[in-house]
N, C-alpha and C. Protein backbone atom coordinates (compact mmCIF):
# COMPACT_ATOMS: atom_id res chain seq x y z
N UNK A 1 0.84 -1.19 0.00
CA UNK A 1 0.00 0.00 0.00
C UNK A 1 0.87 1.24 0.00
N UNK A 2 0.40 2.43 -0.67
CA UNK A 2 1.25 3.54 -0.56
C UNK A 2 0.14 4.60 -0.59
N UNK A 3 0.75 5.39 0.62
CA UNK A 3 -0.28 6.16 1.75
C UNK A 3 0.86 7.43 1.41
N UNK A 4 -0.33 8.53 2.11
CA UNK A 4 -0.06 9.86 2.63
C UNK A 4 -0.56 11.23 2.12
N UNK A 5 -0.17 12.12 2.30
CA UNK A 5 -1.44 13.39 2.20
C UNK A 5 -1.55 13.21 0.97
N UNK A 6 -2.31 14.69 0.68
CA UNK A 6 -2.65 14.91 -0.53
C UNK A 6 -1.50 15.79 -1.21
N UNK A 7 -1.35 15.43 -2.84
CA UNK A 7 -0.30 16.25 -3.84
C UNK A 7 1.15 15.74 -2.82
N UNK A 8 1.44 14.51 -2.43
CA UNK A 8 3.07 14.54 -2.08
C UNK A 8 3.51 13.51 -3.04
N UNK A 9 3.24 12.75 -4.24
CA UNK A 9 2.96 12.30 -5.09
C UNK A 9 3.50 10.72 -4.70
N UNK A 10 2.11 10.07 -4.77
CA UNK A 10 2.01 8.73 -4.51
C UNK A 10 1.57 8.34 -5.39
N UNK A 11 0.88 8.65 -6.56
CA UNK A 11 0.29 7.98 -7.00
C UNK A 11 1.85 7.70 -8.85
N UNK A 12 2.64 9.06 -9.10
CA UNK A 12 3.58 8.96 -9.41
C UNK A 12 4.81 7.86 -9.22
N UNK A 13 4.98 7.78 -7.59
CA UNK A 13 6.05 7.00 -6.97
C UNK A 13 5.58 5.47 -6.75
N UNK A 14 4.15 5.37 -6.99
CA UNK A 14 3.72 4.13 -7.37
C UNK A 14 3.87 3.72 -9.08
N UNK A 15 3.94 4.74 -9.89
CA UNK A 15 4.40 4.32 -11.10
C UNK A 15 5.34 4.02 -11.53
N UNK A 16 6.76 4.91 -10.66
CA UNK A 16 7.99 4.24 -10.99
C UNK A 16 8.32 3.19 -10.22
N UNK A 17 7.83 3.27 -9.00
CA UNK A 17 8.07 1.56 -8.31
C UNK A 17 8.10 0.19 -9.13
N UNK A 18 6.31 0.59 -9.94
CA UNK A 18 5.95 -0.36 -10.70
C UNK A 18 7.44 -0.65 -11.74
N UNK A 19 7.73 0.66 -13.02
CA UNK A 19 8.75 0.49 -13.50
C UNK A 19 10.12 -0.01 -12.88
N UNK A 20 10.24 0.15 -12.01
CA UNK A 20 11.65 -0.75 -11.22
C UNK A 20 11.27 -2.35 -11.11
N UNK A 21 10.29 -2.35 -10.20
CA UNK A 21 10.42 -3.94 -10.03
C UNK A 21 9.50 -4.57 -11.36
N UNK A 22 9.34 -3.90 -12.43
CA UNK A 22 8.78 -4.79 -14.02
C UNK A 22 10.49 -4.90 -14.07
N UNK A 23 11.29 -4.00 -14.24
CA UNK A 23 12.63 -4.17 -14.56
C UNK A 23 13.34 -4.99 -14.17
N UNK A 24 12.87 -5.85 -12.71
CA UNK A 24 13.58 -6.54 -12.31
C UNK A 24 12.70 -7.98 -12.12
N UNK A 25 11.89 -8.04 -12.98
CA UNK A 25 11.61 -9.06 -13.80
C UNK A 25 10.28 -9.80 -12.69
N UNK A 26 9.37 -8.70 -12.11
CA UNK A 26 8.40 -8.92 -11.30
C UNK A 26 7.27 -9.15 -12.27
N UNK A 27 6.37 -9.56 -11.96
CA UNK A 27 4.69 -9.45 -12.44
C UNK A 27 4.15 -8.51 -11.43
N UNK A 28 3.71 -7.47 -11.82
CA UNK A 28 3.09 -6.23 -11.27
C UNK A 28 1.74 -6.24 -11.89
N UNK A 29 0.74 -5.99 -10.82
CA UNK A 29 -0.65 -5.48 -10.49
C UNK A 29 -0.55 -4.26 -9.53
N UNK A 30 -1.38 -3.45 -10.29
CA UNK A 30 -2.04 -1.67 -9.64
C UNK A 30 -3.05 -2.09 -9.38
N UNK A 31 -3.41 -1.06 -8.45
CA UNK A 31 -4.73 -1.01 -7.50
C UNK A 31 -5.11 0.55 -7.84
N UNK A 32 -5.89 0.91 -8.76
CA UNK A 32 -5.96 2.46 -8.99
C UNK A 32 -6.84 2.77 -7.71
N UNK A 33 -6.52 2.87 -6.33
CA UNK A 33 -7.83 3.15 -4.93
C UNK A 33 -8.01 4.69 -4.49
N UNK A 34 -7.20 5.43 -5.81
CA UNK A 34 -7.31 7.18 -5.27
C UNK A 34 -8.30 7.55 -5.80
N UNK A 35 -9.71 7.12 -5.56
CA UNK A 35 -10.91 7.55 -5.81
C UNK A 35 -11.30 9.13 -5.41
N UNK A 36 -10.76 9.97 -4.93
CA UNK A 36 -10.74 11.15 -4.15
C UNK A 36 -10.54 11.90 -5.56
N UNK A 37 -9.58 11.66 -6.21
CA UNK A 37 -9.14 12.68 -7.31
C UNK A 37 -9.12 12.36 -8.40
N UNK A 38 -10.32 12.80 -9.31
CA UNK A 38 -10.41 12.38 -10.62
C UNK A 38 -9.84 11.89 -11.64
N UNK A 39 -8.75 12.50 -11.40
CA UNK A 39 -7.25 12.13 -12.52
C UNK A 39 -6.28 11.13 -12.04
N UNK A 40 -6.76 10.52 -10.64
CA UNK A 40 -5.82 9.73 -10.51
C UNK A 40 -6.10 7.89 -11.01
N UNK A 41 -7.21 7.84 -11.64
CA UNK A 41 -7.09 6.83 -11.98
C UNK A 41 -6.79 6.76 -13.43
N UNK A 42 -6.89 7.92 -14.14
CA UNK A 42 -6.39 8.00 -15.48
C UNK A 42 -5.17 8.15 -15.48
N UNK A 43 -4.47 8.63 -14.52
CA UNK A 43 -2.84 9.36 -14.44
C UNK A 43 -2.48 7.73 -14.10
N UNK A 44 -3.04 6.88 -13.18
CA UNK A 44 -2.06 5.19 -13.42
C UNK A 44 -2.25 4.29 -14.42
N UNK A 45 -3.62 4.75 -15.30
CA UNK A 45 -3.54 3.95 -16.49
C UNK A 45 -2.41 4.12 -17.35
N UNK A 46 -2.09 5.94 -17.20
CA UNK A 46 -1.13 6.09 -17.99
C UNK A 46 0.43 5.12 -17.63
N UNK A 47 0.59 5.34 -16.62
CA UNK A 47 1.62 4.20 -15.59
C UNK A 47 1.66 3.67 -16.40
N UNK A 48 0.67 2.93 -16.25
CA UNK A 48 0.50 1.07 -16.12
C UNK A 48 0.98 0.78 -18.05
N UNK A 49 0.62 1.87 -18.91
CA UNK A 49 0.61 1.47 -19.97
C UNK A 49 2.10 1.45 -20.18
N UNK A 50 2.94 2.86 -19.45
CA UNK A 50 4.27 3.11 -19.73
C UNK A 50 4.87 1.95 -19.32
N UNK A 51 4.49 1.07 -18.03
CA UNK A 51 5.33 0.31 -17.70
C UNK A 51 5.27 -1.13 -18.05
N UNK A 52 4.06 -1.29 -18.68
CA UNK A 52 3.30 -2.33 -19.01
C UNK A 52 2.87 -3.49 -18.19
N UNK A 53 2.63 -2.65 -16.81
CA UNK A 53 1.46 -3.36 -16.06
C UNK A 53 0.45 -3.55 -15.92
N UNK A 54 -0.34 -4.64 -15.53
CA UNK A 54 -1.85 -4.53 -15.65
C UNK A 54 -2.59 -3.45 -14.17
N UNK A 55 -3.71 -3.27 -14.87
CA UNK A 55 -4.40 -2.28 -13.71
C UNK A 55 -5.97 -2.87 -13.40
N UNK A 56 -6.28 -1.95 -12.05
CA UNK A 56 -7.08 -2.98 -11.51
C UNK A 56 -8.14 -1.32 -11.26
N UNK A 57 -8.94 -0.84 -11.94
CA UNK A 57 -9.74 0.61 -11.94
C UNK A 57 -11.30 0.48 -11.53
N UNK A 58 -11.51 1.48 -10.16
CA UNK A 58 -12.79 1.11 -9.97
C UNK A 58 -13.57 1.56 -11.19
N UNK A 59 -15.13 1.16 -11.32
CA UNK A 59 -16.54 1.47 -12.13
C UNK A 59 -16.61 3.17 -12.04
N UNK A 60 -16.86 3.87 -12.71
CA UNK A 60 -16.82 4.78 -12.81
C UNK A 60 -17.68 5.50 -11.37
N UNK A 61 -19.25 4.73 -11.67
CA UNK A 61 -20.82 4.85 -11.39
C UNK A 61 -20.35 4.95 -9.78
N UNK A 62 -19.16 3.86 -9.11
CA UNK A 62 -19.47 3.75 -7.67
C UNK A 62 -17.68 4.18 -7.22
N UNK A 63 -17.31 4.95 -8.17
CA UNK A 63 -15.79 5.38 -7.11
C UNK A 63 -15.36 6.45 -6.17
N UNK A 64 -16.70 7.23 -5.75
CA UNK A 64 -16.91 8.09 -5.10
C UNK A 64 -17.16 7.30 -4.01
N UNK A 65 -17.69 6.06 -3.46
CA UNK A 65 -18.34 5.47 -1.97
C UNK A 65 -16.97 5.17 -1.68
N UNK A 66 -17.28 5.36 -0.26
CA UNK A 66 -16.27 5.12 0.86
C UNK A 66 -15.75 3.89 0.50
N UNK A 67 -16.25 2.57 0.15
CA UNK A 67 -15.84 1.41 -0.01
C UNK A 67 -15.55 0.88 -1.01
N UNK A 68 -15.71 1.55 -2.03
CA UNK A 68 -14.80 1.79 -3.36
C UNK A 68 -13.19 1.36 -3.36
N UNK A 69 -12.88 2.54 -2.37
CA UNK A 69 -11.40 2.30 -1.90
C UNK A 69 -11.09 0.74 -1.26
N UNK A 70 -11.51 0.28 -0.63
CA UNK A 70 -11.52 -0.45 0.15
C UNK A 70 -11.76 -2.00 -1.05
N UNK A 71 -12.46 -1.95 -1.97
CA UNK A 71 -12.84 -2.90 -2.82
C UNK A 71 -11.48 -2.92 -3.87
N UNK A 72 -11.41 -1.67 -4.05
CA UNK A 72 -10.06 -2.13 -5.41
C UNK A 72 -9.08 -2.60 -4.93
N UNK A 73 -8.09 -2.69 -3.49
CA UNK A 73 -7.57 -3.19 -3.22
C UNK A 73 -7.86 -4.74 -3.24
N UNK A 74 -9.25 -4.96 -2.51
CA UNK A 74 -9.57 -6.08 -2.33
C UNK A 74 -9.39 -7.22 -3.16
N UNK A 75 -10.31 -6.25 -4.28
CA UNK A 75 -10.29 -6.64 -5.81
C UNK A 75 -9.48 -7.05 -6.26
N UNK A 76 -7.63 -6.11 -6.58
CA UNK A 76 -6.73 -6.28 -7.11
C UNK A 76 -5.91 -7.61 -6.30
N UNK A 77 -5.58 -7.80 -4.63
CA UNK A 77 -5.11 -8.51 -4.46
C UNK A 77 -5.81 -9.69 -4.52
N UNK A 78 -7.02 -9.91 -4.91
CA UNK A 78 -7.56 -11.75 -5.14
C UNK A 78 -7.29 -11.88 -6.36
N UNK A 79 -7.02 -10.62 -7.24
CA UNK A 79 -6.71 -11.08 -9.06
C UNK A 79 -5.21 -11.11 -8.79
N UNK A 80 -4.00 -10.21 -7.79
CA UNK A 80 -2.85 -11.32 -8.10
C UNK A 80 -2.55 -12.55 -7.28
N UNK A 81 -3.45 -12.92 -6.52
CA UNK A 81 -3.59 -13.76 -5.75
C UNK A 81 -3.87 -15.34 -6.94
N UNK A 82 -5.21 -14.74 -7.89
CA UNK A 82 -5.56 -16.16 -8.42
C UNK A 82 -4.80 -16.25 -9.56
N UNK A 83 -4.13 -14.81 -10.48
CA UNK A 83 -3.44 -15.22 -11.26
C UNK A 83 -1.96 -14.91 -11.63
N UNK A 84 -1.50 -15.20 -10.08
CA UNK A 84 0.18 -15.51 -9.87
C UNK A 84 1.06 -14.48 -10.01
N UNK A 85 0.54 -12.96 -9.61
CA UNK A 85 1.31 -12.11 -9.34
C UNK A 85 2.10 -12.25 -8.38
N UNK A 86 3.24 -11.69 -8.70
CA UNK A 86 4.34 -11.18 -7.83
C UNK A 86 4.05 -10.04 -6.77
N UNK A 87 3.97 -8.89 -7.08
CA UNK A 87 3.21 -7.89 -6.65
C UNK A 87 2.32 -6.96 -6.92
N UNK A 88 1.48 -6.52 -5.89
CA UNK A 88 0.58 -5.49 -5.94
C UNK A 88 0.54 -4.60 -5.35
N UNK A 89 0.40 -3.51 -6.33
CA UNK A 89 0.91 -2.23 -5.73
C UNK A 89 -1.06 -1.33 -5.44
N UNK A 90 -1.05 -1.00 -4.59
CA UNK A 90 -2.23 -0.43 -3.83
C UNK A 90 -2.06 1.14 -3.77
N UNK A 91 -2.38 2.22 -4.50
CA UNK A 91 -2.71 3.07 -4.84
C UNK A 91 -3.42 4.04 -3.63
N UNK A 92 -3.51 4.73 -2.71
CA UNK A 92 -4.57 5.53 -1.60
C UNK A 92 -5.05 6.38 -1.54
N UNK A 93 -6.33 7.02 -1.73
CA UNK A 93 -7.02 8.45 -1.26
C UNK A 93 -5.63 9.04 -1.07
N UNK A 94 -5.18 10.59 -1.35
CA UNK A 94 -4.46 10.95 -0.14
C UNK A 94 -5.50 11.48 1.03
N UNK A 95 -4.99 12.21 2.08
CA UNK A 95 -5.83 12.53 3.07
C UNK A 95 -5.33 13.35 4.14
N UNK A 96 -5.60 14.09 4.39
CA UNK A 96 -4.82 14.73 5.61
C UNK A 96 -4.73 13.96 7.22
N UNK A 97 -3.52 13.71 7.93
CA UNK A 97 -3.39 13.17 9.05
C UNK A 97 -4.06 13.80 10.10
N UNK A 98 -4.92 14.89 10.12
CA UNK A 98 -5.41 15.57 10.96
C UNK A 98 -7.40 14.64 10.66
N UNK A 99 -7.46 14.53 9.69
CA UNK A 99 -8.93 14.03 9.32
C UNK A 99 -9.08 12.41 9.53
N UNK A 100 -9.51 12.35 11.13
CA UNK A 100 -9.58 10.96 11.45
C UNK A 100 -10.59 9.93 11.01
N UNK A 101 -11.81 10.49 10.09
CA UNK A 101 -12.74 9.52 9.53
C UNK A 101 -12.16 9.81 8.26
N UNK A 102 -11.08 9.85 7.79
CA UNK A 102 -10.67 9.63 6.62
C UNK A 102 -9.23 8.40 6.62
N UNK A 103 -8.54 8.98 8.03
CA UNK A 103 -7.92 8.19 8.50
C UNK A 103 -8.14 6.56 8.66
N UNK A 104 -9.32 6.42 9.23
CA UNK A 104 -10.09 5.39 9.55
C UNK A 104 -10.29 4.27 8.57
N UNK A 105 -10.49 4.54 6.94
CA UNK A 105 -10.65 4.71 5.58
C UNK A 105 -9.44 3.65 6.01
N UNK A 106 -8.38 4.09 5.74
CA UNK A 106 -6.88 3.27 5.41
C UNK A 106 -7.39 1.73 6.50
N UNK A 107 -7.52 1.93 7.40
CA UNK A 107 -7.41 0.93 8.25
C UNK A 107 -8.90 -0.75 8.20
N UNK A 108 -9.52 0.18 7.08
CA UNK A 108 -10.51 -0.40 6.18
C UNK A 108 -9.78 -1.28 5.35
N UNK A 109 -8.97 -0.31 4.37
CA UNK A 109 -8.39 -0.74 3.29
C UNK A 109 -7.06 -1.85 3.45
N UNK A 110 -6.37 -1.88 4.80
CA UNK A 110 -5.72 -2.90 5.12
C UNK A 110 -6.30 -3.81 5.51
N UNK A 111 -7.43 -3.97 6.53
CA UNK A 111 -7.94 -5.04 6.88
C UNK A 111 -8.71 -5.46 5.76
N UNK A 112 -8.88 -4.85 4.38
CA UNK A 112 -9.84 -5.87 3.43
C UNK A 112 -8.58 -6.83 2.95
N UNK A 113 -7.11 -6.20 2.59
CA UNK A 113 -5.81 -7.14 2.22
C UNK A 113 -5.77 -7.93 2.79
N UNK A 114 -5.93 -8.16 4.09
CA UNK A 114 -5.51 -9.26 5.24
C UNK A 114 -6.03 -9.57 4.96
N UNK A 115 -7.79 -9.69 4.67
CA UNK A 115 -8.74 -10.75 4.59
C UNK A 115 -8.55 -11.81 3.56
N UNK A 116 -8.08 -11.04 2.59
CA UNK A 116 -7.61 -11.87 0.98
C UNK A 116 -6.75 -12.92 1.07
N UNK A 117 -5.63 -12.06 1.72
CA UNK A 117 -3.98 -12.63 2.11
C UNK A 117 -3.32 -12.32 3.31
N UNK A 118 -3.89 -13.31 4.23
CA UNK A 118 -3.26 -13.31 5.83
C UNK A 118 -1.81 -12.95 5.52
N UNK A 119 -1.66 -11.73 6.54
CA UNK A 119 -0.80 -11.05 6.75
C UNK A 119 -0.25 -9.71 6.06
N UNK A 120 -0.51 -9.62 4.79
CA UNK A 120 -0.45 -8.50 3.73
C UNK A 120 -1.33 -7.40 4.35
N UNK A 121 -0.69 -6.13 3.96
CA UNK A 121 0.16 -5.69 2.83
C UNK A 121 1.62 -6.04 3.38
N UNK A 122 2.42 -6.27 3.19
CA UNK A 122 3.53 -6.74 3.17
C UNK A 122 4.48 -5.45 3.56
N UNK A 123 4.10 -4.38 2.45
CA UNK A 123 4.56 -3.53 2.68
C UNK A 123 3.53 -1.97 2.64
N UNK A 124 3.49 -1.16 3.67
CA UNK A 124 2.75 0.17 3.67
C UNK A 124 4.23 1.65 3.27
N UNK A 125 4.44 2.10 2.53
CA UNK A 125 4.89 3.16 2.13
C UNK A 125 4.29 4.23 2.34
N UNK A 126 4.87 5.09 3.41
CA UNK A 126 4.33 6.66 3.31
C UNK A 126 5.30 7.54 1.86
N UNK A 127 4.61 8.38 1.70
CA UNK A 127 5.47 9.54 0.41
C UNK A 127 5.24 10.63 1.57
N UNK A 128 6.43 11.31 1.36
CA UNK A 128 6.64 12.33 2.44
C UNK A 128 7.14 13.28 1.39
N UNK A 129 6.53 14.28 0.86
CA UNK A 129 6.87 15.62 0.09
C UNK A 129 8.22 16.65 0.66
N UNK A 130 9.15 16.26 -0.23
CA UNK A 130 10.32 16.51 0.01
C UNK A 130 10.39 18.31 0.90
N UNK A 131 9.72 18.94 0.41
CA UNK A 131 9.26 20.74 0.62
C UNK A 131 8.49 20.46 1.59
N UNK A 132 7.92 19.40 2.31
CA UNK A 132 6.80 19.83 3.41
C UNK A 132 7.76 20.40 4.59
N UNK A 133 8.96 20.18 4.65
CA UNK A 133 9.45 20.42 6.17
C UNK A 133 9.16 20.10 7.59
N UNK A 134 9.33 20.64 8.37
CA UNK A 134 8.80 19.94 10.25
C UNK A 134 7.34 19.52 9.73
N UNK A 135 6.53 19.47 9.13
CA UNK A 135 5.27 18.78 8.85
C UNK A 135 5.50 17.94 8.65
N UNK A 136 6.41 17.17 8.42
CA UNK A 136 7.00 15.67 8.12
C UNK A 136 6.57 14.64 9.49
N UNK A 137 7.01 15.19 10.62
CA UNK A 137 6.97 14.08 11.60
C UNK A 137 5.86 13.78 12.18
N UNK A 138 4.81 15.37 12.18
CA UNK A 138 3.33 14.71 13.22
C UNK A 138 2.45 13.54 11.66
N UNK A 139 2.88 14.53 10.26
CA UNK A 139 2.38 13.36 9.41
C UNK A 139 2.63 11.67 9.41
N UNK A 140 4.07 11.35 9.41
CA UNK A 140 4.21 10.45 9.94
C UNK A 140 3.62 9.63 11.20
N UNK A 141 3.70 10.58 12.01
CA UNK A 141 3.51 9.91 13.36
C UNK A 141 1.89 9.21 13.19
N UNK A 142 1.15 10.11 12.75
CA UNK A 142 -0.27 10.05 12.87
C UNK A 142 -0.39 8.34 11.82
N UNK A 143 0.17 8.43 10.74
CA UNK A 143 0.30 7.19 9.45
C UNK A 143 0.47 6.24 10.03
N UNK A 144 1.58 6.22 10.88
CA UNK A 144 2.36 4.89 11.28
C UNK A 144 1.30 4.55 12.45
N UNK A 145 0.80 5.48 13.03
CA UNK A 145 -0.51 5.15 14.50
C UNK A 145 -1.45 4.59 13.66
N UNK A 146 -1.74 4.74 12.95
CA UNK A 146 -2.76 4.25 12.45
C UNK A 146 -2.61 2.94 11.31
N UNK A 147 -1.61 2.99 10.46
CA UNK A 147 -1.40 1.64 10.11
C UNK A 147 -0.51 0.94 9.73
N UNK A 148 0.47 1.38 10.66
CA UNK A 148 2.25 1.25 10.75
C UNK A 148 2.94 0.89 9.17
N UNK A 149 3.69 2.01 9.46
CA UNK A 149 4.25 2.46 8.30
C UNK A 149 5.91 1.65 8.23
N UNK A 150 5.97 0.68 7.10
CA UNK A 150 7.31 0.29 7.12
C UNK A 150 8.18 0.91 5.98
N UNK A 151 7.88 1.58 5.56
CA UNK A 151 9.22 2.13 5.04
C UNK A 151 8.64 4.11 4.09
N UNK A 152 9.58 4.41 4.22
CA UNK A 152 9.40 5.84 3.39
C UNK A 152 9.82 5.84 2.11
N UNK A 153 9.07 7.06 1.05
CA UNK A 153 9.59 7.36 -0.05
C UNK A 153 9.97 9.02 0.07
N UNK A 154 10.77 9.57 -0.47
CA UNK A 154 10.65 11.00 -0.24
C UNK A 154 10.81 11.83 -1.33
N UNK A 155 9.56 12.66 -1.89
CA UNK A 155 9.70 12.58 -3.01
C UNK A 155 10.46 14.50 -3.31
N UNK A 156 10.49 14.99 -4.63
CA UNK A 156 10.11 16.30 -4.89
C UNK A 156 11.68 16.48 -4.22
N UNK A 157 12.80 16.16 -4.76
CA UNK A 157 13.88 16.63 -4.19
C UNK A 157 14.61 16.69 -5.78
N UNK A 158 14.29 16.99 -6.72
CA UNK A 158 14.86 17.72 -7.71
C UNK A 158 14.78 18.91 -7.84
N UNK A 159 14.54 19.77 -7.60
CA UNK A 159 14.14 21.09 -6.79
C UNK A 159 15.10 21.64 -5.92
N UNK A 160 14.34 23.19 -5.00
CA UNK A 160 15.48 23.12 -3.92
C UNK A 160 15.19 22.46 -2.88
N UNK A 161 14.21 21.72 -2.40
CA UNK A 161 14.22 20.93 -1.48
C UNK A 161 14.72 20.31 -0.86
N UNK A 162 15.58 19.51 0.10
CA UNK A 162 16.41 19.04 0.61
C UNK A 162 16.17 18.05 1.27
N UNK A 163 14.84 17.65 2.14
CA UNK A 163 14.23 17.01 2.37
C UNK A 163 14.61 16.62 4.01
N UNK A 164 15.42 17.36 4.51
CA UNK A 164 16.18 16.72 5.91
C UNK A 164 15.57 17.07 6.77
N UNK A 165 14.23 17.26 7.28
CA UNK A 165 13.55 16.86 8.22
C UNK A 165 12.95 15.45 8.20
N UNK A 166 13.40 14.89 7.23
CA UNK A 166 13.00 12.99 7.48
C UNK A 166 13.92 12.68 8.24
N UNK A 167 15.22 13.14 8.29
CA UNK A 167 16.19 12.46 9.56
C UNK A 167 15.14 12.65 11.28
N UNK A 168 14.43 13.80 11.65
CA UNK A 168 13.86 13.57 12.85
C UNK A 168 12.51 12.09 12.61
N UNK A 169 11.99 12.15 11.63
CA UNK A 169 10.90 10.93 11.51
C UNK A 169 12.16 9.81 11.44
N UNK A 170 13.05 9.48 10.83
CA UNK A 170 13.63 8.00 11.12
C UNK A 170 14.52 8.20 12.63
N UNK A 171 14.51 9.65 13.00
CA UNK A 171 15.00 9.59 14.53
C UNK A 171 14.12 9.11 15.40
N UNK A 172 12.79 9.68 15.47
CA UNK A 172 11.73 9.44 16.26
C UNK A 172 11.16 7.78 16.23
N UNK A 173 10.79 7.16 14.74
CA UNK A 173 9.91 6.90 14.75
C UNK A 173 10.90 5.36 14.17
N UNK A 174 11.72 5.21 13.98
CA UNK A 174 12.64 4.11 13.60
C UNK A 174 12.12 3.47 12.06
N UNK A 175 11.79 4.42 11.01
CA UNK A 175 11.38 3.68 9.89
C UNK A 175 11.92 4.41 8.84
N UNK A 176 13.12 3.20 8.10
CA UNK A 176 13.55 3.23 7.17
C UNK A 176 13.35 4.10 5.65
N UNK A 177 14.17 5.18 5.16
CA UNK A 177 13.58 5.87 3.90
C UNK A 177 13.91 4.55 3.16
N UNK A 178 13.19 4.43 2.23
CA UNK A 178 13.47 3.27 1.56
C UNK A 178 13.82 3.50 -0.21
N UNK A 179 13.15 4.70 -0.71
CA UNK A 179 13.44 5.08 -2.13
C UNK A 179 13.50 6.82 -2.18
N UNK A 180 13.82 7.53 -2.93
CA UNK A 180 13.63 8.96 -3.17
C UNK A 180 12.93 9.18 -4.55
N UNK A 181 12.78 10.47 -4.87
CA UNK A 181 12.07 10.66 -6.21
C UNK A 181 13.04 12.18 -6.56
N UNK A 182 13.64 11.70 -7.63
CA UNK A 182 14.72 12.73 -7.98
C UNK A 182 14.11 13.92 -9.24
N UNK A 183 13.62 13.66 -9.84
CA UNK A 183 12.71 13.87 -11.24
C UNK A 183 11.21 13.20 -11.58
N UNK A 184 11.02 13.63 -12.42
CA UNK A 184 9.67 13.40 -13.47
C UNK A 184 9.83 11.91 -14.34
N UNK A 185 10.58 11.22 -14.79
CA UNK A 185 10.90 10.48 -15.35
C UNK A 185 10.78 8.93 -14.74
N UNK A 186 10.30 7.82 -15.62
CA UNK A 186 10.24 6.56 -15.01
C UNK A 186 11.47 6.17 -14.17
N UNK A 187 12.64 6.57 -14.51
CA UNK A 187 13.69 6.17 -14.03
C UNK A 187 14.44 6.82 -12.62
N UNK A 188 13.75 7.87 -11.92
CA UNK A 188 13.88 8.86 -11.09
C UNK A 188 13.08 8.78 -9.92
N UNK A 189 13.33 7.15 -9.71
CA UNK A 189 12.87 6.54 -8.14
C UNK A 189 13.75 5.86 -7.30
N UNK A 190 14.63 6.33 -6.91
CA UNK A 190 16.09 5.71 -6.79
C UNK A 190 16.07 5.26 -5.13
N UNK A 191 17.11 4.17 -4.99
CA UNK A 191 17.19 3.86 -3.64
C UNK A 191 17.74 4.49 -2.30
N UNK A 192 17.34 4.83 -1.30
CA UNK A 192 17.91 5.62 -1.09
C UNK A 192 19.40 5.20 -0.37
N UNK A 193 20.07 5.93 -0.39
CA UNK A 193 21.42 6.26 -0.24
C UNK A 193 21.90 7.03 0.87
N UNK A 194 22.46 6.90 1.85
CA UNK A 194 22.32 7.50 3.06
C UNK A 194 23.48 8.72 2.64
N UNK A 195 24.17 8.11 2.50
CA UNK A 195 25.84 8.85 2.50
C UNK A 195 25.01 10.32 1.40
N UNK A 196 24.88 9.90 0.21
CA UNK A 196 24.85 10.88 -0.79
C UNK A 196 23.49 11.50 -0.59
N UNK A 197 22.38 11.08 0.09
CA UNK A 197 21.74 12.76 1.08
C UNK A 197 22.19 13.29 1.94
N UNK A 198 22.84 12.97 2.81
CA UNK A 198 23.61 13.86 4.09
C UNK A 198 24.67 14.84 2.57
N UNK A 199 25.56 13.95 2.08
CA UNK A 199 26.16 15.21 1.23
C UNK A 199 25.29 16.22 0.48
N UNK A 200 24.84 15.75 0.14
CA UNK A 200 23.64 16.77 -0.84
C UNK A 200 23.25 17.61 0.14
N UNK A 201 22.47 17.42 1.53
CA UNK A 201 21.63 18.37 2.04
C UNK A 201 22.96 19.46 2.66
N UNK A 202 24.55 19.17 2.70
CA UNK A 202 25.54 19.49 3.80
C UNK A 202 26.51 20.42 1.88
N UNK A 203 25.96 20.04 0.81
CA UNK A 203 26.92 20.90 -0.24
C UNK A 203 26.03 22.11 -0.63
């Protein structure tokens, strides 16, 4: 699953994910579940075509209900479940960490995965907007309370952004950045690198 506010671009950093692990010779399934914003299920078709994954898009008629979200996941992990995906990548509303019946929403949308596939999601990804600054950690904090967050992406650092208020969230909160987002481009989801952000944020 890949979580977090709104515009810190998840639904992007779920497209190059997809492009990395097709590259590394995965079977990839999308979960288009950002029913909130009109364009985001057209913006992962586009993905899915660039990367040539299959996609999993709610009905037009019902992607506004609360359980919409909650179904395409559902949906997507029993289709790579019955037909032998590798992974599935789960798509989220964004939402603000302050809006707890929206909050609530996510904790829907994991317990429909578990139901599919005891123990999944395997993995929950927050995107932490490289420019948000000290807003980084109560966002976090609130994500991970609610549906523990194992690893970070951090995106929007091609820019001047710098992104080094994620060092207090992996101070505080002990969870791993796991990729960055350097550019616009499929290829500009890179791993992260400890050494060469401390230099970057310190040149």
């Amino acid at each position: 699953m890949i979580v977090g506010v709104n515009g810190g671009g998840k639904t992007t950093s779920l497209g190059k994910l997809a492009y990395r692990l097709k590259n590394e010779r995965a079977k990839v399934l999308i979960a288009a579940g950002d029913t909130f914003r009109a364009a985001a299920g057209d913006q992962l078709e586009i993905w899915a075509e660039r990367t040539g994954c299959e996609i999993v898009v709610a009905e037009k008629e019902k992607a506004k209900a609360a359980t919409a979200r909650q179904l395409e996941c559902d949906m997507a992990v029993k289709r790579g479940k019955e037909q032998g995906y590798d992974i599935v990548l789960c798509d989220t509303s964004g939402r603000l960490h302050t809006n707890y019946s929206l909050m609530e929403e996510l904790i829907a949308c994991k317990k429909a995965v578990g139901k599919v596939m005891p123990g999944a999601p395997n993995e929950i990804l927050q995107v932490l907007d490289g420019t948000t600054g000290l807003n980084m950690l109560p966002q976090a904090r609130e994500f991970n309370e609610i549906v523990g967050i194992t690893g970070l992406i951090l995106t929007k650092l091609d820019g001047s952004a710098r992104g080094g208020c994620v060092v207090s969230v992996v101070n505080e909160l002990g969870i791993p950045v796991k990729f960055v987002g350097v550019g616009e481009s499929v290829e500009d989801l890179q791993p992260f690198d400890a050494e060469a952000f401390v230099n970057a944020i310190f040149s």
